[in-house]
PDB file of N, CA and C in Angstrom:
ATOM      1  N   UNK A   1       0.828  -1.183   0.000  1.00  0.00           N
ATOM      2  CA  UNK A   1       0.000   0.000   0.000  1.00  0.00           C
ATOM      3  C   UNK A   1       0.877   1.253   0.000  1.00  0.00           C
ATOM      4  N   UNK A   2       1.926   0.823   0.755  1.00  0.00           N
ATOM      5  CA  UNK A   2       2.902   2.168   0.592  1.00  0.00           C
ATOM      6  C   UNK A   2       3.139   2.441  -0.770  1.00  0.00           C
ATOM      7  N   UNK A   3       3.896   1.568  -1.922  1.00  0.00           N
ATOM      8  CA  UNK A   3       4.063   2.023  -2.747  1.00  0.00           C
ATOM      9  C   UNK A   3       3.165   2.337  -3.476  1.00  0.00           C
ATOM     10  N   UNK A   4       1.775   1.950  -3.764  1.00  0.00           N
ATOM     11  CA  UNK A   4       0.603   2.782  -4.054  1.00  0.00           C
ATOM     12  C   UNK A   4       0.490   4.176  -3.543  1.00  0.00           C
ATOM     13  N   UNK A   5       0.980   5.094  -2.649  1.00  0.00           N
ATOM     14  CA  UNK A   5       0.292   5.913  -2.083  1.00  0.00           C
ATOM     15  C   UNK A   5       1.888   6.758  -2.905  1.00  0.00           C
ATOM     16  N   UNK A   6       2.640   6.307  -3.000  1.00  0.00           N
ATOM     17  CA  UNK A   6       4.230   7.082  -3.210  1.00  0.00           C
ATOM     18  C   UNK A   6       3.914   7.232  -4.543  1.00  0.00           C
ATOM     19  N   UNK A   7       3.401   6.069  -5.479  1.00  0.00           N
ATOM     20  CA  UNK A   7       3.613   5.901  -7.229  1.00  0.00           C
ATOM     21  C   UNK A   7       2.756   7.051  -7.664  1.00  0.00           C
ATOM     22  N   UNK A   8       0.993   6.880  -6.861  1.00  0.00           N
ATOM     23  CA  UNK A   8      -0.028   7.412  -7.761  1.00  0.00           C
ATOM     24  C   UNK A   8       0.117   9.110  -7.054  1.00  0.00           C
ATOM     25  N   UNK A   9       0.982   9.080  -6.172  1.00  0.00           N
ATOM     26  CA  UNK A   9       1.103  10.453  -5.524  1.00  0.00           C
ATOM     27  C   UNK A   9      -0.214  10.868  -4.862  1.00  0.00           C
ATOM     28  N   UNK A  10      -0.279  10.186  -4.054  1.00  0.00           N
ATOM     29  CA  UNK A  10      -2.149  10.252  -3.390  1.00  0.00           C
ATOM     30  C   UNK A  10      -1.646  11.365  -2.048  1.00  0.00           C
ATOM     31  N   UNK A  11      -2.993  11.915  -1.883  1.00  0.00           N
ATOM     32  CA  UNK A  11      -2.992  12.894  -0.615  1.00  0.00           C
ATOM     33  C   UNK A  11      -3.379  12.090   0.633  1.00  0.00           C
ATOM     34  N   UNK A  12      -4.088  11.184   0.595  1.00  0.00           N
ATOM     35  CA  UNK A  12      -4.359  10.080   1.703  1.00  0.00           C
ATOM     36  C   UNK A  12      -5.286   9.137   1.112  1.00  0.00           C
ATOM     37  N   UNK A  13      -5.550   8.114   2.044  1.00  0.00           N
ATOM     38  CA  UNK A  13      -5.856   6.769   2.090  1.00  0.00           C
ATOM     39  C   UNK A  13      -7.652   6.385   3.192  1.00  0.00           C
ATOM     40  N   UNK A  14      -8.504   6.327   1.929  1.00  0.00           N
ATOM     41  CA  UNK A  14      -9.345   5.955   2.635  1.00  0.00           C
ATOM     42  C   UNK A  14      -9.875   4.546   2.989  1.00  0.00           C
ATOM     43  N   UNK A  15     -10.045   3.507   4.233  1.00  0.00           N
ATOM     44  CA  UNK A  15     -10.366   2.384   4.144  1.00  0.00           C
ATOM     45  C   UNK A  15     -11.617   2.061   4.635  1.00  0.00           C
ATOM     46  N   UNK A  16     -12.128   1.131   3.744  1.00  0.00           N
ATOM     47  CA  UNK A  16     -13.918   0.329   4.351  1.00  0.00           C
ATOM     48  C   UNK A  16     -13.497  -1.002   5.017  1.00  0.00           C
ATOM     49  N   UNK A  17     -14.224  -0.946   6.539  1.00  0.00           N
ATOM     50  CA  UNK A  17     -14.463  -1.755   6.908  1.00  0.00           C
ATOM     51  C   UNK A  17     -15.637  -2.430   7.257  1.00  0.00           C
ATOM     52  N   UNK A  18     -15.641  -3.507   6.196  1.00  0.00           N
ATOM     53  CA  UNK A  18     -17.110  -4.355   5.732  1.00  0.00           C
ATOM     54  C   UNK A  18     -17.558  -4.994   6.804  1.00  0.00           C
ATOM     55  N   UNK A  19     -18.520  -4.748   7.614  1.00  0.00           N
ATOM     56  CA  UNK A  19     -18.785  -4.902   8.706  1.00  0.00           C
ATOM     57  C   UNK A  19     -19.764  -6.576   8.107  1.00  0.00           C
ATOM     58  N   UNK A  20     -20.030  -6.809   6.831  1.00  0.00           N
ATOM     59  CA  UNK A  20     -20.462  -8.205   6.089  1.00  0.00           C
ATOM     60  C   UNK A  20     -19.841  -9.432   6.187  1.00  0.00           C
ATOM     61  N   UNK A  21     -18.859  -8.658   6.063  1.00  0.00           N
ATOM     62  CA  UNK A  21     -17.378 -10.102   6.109  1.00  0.00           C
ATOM     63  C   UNK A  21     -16.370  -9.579   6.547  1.00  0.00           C
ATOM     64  N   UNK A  22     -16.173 -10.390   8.044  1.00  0.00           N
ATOM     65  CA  UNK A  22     -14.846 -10.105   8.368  1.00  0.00           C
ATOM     66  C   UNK A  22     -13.627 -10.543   7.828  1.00  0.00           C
ATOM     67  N   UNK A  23     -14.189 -11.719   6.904  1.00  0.00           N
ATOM     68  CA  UNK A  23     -12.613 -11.868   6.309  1.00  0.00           C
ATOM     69  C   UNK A  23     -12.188 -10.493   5.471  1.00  0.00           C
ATOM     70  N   UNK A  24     -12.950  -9.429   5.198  1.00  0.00           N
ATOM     71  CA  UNK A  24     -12.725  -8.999   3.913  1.00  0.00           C
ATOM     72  C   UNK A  24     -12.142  -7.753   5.255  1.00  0.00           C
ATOM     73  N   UNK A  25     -12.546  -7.867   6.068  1.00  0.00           N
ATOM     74  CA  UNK A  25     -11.755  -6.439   6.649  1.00  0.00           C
ATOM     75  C   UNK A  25     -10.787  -6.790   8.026  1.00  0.00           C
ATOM     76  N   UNK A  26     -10.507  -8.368   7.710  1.00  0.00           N
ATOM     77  CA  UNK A  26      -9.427  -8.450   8.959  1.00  0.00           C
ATOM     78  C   UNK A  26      -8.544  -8.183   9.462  1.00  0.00           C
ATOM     79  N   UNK A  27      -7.608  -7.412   8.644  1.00  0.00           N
ATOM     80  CA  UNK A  27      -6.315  -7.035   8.591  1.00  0.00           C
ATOM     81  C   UNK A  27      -6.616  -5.778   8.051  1.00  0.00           C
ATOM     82  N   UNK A  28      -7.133  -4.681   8.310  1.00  0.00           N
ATOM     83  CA  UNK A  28      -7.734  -3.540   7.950  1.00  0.00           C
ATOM     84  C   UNK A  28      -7.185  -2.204   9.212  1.00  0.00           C
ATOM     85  N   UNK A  29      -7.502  -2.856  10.454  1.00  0.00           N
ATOM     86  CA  UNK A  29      -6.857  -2.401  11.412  1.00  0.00           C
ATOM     87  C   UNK A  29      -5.479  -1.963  11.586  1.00  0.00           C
ATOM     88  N   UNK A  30      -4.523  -3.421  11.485  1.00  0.00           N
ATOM     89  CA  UNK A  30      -3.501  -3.527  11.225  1.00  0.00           C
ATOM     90  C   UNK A  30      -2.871  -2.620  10.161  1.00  0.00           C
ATOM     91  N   UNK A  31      -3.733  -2.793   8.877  1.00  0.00           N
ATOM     92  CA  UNK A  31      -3.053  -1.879   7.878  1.00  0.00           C
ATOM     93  C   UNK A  31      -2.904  -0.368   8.076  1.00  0.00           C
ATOM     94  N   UNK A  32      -4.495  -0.172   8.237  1.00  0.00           N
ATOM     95  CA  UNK A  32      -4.402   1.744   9.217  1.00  0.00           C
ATOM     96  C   UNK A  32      -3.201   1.567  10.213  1.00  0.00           C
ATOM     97  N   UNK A  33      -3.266   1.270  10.689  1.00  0.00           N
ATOM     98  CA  UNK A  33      -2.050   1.670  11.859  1.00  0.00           C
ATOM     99  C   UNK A  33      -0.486   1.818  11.530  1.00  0.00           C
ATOM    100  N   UNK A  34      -0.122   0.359  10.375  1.00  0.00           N
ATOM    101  CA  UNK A  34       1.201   0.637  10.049  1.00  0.00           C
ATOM    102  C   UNK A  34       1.417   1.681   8.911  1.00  0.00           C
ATOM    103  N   UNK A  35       0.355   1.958   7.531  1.00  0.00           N
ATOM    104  CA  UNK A  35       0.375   3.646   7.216  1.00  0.00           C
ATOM    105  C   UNK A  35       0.394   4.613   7.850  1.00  0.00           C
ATOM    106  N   UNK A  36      -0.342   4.455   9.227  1.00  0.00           N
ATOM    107  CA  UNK A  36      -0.176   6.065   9.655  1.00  0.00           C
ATOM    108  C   UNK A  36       1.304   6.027  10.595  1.00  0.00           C
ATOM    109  N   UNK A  37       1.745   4.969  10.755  1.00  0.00           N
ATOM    110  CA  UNK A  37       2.946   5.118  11.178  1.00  0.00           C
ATOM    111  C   UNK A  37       3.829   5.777  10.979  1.00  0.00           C
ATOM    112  N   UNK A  38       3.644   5.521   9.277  1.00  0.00           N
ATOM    113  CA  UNK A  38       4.346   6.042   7.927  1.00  0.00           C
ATOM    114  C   UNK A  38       4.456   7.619   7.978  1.00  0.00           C
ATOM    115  N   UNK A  39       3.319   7.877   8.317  1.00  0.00           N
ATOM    116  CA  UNK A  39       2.867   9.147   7.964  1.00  0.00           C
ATOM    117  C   UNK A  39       1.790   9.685   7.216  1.00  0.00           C
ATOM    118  N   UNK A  40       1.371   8.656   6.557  1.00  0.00           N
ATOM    119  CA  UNK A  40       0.025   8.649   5.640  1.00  0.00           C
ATOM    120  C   UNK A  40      -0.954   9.029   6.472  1.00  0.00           C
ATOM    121  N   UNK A  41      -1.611   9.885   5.643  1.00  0.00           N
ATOM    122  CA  UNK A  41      -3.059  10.386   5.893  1.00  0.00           C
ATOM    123  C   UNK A  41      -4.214   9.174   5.808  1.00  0.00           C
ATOM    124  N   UNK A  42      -4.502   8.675   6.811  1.00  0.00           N
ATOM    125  CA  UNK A  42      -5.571   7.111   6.709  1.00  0.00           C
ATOM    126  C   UNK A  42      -6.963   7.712   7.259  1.00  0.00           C
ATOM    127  N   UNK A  43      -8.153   7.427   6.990  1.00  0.00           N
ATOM    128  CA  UNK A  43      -9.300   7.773   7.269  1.00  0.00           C
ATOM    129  C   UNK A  43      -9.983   6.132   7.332  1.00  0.00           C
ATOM    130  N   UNK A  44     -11.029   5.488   8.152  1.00  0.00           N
ATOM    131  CA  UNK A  44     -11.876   4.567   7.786  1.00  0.00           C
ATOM    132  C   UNK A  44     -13.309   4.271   7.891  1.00  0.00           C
ATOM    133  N   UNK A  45     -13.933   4.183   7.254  1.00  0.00           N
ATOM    134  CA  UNK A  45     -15.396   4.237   7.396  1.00  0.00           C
ATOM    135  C   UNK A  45     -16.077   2.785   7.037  1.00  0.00           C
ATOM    136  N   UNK A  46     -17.403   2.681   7.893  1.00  0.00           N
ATOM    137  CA  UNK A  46     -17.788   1.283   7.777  1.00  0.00           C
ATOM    138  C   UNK A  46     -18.732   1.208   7.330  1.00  0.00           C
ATOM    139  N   UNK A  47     -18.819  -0.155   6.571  1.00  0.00           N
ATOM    140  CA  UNK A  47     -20.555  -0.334   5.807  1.00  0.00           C
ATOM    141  C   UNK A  47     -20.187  -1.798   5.867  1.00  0.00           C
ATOM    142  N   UNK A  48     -21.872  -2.869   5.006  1.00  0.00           N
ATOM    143  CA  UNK A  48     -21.861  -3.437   4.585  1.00  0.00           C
ATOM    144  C   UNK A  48     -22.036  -4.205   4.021  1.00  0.00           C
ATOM    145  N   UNK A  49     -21.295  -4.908   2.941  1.00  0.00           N
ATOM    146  CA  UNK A  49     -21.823  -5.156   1.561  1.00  0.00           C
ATOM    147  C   UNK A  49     -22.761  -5.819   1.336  1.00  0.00           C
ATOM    148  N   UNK A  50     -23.199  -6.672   2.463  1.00  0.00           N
ATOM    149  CA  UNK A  50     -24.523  -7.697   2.746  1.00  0.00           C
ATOM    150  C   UNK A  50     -25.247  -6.865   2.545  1.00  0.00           C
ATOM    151  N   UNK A  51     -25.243  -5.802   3.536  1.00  0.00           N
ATOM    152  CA  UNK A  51     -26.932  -5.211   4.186  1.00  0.00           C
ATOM    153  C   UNK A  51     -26.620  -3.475   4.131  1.00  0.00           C
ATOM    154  N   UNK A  52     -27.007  -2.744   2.945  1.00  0.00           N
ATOM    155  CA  UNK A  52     -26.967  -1.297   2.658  1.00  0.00           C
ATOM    156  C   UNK A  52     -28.108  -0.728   3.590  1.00  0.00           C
ATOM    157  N   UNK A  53     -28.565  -0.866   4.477  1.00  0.00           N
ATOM    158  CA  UNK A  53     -29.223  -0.412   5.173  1.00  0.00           C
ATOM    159  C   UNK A  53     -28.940  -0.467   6.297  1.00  0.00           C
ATOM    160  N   UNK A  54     -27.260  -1.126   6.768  1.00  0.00           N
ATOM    161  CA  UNK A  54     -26.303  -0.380   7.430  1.00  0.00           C
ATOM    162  C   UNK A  54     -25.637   0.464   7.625  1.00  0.00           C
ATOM    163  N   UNK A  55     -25.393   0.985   6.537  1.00  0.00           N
ATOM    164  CA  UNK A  55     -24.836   2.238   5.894  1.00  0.00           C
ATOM    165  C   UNK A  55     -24.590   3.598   6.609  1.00  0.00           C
ATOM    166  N   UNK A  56     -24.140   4.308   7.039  1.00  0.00           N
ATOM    167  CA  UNK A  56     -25.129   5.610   7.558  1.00  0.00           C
ATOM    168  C   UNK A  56     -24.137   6.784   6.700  1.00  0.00           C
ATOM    169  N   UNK A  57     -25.342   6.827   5.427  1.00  0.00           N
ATOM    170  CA  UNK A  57     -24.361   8.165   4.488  1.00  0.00           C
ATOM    171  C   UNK A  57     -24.135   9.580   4.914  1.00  0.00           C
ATOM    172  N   UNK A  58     -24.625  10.205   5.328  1.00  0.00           N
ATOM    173  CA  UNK A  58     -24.969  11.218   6.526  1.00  0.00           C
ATOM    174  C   UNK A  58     -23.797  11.308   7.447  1.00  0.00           C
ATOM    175  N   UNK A  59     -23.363  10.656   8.397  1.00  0.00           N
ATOM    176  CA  UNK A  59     -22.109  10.561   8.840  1.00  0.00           C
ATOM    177  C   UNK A  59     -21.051  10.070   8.346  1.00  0.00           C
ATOM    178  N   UNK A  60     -21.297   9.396   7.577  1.00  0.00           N
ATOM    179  CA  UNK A  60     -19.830   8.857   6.233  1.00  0.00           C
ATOM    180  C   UNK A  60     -19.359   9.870   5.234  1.00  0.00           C
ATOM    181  N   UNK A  61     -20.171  10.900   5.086  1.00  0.00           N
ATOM    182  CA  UNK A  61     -20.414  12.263   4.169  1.00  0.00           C
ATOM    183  C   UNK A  61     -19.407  13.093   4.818  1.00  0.00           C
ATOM    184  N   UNK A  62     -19.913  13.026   6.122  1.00  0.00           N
ATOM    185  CA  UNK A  62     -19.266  14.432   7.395  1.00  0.00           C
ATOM    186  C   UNK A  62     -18.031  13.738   7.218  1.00  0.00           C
ATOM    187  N   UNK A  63     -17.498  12.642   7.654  1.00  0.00           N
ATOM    188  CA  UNK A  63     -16.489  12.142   8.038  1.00  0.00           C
ATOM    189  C   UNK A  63     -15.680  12.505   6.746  1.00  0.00           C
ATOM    190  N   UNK A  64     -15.692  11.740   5.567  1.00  0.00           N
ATOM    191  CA  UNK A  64     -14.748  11.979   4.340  1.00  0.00           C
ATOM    192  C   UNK A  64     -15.115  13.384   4.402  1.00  0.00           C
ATOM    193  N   UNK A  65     -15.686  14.405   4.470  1.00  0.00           N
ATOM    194  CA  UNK A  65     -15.940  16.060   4.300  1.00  0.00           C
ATOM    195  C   UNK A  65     -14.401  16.825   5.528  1.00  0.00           C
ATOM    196  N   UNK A  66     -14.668  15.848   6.692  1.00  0.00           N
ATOM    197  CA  UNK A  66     -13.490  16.395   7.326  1.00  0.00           C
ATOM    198  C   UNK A  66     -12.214  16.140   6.939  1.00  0.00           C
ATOM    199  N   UNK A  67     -11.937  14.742   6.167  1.00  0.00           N
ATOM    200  CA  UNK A  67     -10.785  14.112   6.318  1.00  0.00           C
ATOM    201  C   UNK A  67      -9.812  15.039   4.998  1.00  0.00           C
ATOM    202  N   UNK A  68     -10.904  14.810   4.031  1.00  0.00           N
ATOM    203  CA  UNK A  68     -10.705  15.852   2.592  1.00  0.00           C
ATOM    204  C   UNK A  68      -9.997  17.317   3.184  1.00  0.00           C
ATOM    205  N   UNK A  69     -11.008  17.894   4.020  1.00  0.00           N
ATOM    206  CA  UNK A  69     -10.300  19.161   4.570  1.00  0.00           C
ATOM    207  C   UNK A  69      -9.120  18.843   5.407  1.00  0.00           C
ATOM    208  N   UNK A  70      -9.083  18.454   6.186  1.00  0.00           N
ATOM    209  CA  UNK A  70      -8.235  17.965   7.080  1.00  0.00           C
ATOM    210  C   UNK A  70      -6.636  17.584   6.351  1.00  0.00           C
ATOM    211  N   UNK A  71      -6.552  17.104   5.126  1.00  0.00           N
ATOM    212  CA  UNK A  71      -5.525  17.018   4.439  1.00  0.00           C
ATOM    213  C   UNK A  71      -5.321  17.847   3.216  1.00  0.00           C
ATOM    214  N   UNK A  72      -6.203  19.044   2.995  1.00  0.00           N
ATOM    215  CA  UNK A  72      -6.008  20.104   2.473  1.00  0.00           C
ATOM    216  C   UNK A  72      -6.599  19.903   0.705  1.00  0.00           C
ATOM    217  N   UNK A  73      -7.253  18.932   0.285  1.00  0.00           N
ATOM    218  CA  UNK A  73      -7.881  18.551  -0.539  1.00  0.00           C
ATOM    219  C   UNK A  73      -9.070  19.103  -1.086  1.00  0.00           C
ATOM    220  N   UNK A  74      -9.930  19.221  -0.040  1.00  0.00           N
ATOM    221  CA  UNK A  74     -11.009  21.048  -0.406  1.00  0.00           C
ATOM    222  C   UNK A  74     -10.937  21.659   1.221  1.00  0.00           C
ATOM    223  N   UNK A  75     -11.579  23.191   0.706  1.00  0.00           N
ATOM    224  CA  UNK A  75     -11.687  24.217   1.945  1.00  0.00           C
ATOM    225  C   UNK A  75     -13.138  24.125   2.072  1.00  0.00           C
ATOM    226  N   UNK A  76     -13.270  24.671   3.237  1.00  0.00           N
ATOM    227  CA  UNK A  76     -14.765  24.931   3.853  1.00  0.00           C
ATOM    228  C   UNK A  76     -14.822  26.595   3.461  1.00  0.00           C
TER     229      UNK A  76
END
């Protein structure tokens, strides 16, 4: 993931954790933690892919709205 974030020249890193399948977000934790180690800008938000009426877009909106600002990507 590091060299993804170095190649495509990304401003940060957003991750879903599929609250459907934990296999699909087991090591998700782990990964946030050793990017931001790095220094990477990591954000994570949860849904899932089973059941969209877990979802909550409304606070997933706010959240990427801060993180975007927060790493200088848009202004308020």
């Amino acid at each position: 993931m590091s060299s993804i974030y170095r190649d495509w020249d990304l401003n940060g890193i957003m991750l879903h954790y599929n609250r459907g399948c934990e296999g699909l977000s087991l090591n998700v934790a782990e990964v946030r933690l050793g990017l931001m180690e790095k220094g990477y800008p990591v954000m994570t938000f949860e849904g899932n892919c089973a059941d969209p009426r877990e979802f909550d877009e409304t606070s997933t909106r706010a959240r990427i709205d801060t993180f975007l600002e927060s790493i200088g990507v848009i202004q308020k």
